[in-house]
C-alpha atoms as a PDB file:
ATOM      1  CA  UNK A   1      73.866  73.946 126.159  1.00  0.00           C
ATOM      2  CA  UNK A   2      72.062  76.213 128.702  1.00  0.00           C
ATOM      3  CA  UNK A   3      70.769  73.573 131.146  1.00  0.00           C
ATOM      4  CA  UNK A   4      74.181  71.954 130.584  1.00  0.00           C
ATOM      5  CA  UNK A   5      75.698  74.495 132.067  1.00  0.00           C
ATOM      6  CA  UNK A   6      73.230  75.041 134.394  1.00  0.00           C
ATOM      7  CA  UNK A   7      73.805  71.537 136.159  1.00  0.00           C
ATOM      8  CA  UNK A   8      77.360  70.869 135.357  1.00  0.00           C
ATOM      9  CA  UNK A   9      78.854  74.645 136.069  1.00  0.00           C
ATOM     10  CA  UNK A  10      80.179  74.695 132.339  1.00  0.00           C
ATOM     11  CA  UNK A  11      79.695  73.691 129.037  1.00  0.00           C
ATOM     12  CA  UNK A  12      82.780  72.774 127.839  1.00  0.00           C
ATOM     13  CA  UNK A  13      84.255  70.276 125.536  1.00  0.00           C
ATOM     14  CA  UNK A  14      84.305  67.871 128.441  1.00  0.00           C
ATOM     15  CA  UNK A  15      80.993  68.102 129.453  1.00  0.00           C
ATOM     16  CA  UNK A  16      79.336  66.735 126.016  1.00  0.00           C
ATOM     17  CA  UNK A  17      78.889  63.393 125.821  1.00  0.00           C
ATOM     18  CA  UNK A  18      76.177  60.642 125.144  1.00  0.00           C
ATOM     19  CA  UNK A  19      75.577  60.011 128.650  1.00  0.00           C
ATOM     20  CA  UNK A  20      74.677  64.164 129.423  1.00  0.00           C
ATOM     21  CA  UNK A  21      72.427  63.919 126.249  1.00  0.00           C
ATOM     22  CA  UNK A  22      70.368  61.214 127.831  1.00  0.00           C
ATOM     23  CA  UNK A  23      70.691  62.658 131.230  1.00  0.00           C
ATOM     24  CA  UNK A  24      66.858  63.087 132.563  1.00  0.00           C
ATOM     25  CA  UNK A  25      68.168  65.664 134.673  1.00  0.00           C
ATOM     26  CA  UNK A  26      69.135  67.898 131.746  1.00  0.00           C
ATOM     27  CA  UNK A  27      66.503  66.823 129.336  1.00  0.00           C
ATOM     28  CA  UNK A  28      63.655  68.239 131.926  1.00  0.00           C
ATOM     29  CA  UNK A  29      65.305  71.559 132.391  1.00  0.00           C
ATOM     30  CA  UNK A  30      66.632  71.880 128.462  1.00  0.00           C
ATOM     31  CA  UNK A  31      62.588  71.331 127.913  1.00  0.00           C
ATOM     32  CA  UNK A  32      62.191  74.442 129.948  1.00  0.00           C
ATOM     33  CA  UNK A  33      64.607  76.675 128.239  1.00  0.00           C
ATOM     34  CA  UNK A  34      63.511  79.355 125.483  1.00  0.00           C
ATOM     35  CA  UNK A  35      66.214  80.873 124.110  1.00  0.00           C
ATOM     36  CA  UNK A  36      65.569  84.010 121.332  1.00  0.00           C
ATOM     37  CA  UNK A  37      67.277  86.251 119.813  1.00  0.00           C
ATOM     38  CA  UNK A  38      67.581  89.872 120.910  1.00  0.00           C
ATOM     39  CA  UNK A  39      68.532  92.047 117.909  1.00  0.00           C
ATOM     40  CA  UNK A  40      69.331  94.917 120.329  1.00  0.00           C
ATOM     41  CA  UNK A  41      72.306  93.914 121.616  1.00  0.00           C
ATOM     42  CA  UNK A  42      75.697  93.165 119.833  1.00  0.00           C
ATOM     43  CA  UNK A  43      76.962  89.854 118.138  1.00  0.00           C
ATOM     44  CA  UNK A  44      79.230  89.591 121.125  1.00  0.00           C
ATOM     45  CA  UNK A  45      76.688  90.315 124.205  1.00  0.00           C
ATOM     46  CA  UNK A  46      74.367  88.500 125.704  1.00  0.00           C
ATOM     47  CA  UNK A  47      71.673  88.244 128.140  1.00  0.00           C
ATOM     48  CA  UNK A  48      70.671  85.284 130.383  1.00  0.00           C
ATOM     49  CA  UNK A  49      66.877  85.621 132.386  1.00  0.00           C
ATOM     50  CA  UNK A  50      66.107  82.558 134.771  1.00  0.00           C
ATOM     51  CA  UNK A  51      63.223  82.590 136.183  1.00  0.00           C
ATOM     52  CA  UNK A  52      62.652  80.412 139.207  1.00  0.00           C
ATOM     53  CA  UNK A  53      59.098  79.009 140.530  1.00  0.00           C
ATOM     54  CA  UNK A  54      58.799  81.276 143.262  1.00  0.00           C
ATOM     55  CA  UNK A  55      59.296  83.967 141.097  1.00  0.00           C
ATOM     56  CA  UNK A  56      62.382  84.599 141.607  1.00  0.00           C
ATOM     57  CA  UNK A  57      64.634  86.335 138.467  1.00  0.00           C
ATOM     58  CA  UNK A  58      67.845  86.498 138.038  1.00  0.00           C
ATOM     59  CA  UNK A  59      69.491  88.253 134.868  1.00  0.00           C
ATOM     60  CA  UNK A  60      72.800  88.648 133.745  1.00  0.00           C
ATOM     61  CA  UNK A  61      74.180  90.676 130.961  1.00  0.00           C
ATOM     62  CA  UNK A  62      77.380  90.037 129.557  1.00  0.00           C
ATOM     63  CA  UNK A  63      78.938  92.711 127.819  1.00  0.00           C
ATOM     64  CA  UNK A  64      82.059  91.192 125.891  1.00  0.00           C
ATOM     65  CA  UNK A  65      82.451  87.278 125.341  1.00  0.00           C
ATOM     66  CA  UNK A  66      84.837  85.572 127.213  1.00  0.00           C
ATOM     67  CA  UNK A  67      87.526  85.466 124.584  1.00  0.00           C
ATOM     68  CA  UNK A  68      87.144  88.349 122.932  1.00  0.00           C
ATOM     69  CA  UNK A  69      89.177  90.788 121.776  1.00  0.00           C
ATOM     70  CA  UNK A  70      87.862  93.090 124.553  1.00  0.00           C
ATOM     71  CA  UNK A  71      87.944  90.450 127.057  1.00  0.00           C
ATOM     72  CA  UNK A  72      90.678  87.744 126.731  1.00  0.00           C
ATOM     73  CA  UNK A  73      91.157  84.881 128.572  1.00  0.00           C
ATOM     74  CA  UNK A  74      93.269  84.519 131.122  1.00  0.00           C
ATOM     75  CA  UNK A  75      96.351  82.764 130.914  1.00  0.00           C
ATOM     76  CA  UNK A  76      95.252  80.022 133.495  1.00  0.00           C
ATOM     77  CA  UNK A  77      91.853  79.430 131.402  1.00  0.00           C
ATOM     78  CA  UNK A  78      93.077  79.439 128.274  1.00  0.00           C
ATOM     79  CA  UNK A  79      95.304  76.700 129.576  1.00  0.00           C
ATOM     80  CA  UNK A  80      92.774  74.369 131.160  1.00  0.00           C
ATOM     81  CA  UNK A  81      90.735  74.842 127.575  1.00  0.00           C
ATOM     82  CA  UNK A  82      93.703  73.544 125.673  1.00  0.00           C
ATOM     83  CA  UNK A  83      94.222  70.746 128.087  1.00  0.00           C
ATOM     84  CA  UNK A  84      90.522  69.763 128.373  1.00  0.00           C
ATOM     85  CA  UNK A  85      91.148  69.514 124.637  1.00  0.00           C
ATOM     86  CA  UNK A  86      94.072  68.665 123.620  1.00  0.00           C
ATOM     87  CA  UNK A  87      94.156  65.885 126.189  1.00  0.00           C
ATOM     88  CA  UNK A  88      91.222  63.725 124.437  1.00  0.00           C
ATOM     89  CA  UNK A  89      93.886  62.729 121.767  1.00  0.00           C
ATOM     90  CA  UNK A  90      97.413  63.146 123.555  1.00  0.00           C
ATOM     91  CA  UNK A  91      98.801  61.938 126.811  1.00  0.00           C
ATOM     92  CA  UNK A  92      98.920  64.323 129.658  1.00  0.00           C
ATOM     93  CA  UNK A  93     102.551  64.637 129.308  1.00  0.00           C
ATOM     94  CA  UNK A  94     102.709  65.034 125.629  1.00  0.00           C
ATOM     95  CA  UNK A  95      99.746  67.882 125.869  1.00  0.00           C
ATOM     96  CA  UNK A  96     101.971  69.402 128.514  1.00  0.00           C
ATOM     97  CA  UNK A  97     104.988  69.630 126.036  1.00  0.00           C
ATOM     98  CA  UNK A  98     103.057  70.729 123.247  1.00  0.00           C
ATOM     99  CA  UNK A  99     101.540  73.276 125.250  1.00  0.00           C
ATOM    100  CA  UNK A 100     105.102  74.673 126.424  1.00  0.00           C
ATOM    101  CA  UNK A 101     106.053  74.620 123.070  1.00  0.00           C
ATOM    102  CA  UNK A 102     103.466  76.833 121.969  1.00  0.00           C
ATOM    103  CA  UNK A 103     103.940  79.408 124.555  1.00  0.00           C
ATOM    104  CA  UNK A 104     107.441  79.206 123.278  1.00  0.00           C
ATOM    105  CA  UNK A 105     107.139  79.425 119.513  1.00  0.00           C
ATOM    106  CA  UNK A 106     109.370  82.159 119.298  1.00  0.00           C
ATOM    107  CA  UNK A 107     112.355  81.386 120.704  1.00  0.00           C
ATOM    108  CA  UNK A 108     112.368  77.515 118.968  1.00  0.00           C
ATOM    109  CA  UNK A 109     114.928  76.945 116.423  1.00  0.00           C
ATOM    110  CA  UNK A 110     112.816  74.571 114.793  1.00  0.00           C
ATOM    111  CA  UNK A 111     109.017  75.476 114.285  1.00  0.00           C
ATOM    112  CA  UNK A 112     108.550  71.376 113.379  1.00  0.00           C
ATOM    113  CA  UNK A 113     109.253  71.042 117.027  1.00  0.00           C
ATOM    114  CA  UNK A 114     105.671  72.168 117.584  1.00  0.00           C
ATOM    115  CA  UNK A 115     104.190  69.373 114.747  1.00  0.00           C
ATOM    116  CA  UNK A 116     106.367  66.399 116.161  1.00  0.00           C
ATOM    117  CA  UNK A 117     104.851  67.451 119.315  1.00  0.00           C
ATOM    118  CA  UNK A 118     101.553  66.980 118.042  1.00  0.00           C
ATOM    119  CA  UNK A 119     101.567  63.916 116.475  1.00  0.00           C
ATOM    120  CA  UNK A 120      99.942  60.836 117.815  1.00  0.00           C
ATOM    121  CA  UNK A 121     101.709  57.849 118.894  1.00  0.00           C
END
C-alpha cells in the first residue's frame, strides 16, 4: 500500500487493481519497503521514514488519522471517497442522488428514499 501511494499519490479504492499488483514499477519499490510496528505511538498515529539513495530522509509524523474523531474529513473528501466508491456499482447520476439523499436524511419523509436510491438497476 506504501509504494502504491508512493507512485500513484493515493491509495484509494481506485487505485487497487490487478494491473497495479503486477505493475514492475510498484513491485521494485514495495520490495524496498519495511514497515514495523512502533509500540510507542498511539493506534491512531503514525510515522513514515523514506530514505532516499543519496541519503536523503524525510519523516513525517501524523498525529490523528485522517478520519478520525480528532481529525474529520472534510466535506469535499469525504465526498470524492463516496463517489470513488459508490460509483463502481451505480451510475454517476444515481451516486449523485444517493449521495444528496444522504446529506439529507433528515428532512426526507421517507427514509426508503435512501434504499430505492441504492438499488441497482
Amino acid at each position: 500500500m506504501a509504494a502504491l501511494a508512493i507512485v500513484a499519490g493515493k491509495a484509494g479504492e481506485a487505485q487497487f487493481s490487478d494491473d497495479t499488483v503486477r505493475d514492475p514499477v510498484i513491485i521494485a519499490l514495495r520490495d524496498r519497503i519495511t514497515a514495523t510496528a512502533d509500540p510507542s505511538i498511539a493506534k491512531q498515529q503514525a510515522r513514515v521514514r523514506i530514505r532516499l539513495r543519496d541519503g536523503r530522509i524525510f519523516e513525517r509524523f501524523i498525529t490523528e488519522a485522517v478520519g478520525s474523531v480528532k481529525n474529520p474529513m472534510s466535506d469535499p473528501a469525504l465526498e470524492a471517497k463516496f463517489m470513488d466508491l459508490a460509483e463502481k456499482v451505480l451510475p454517476a447520476d444515481k451516486t449523485r442522488r444517493l449521495m444528496d439523499l444522504c446529506r439529507a436524511i433528515e428532512r426526507l419523509g421517507d427514509a426508503g428514499d435512501v434504499a430505492r436510491a441504492a438499488t441497482i438497476g
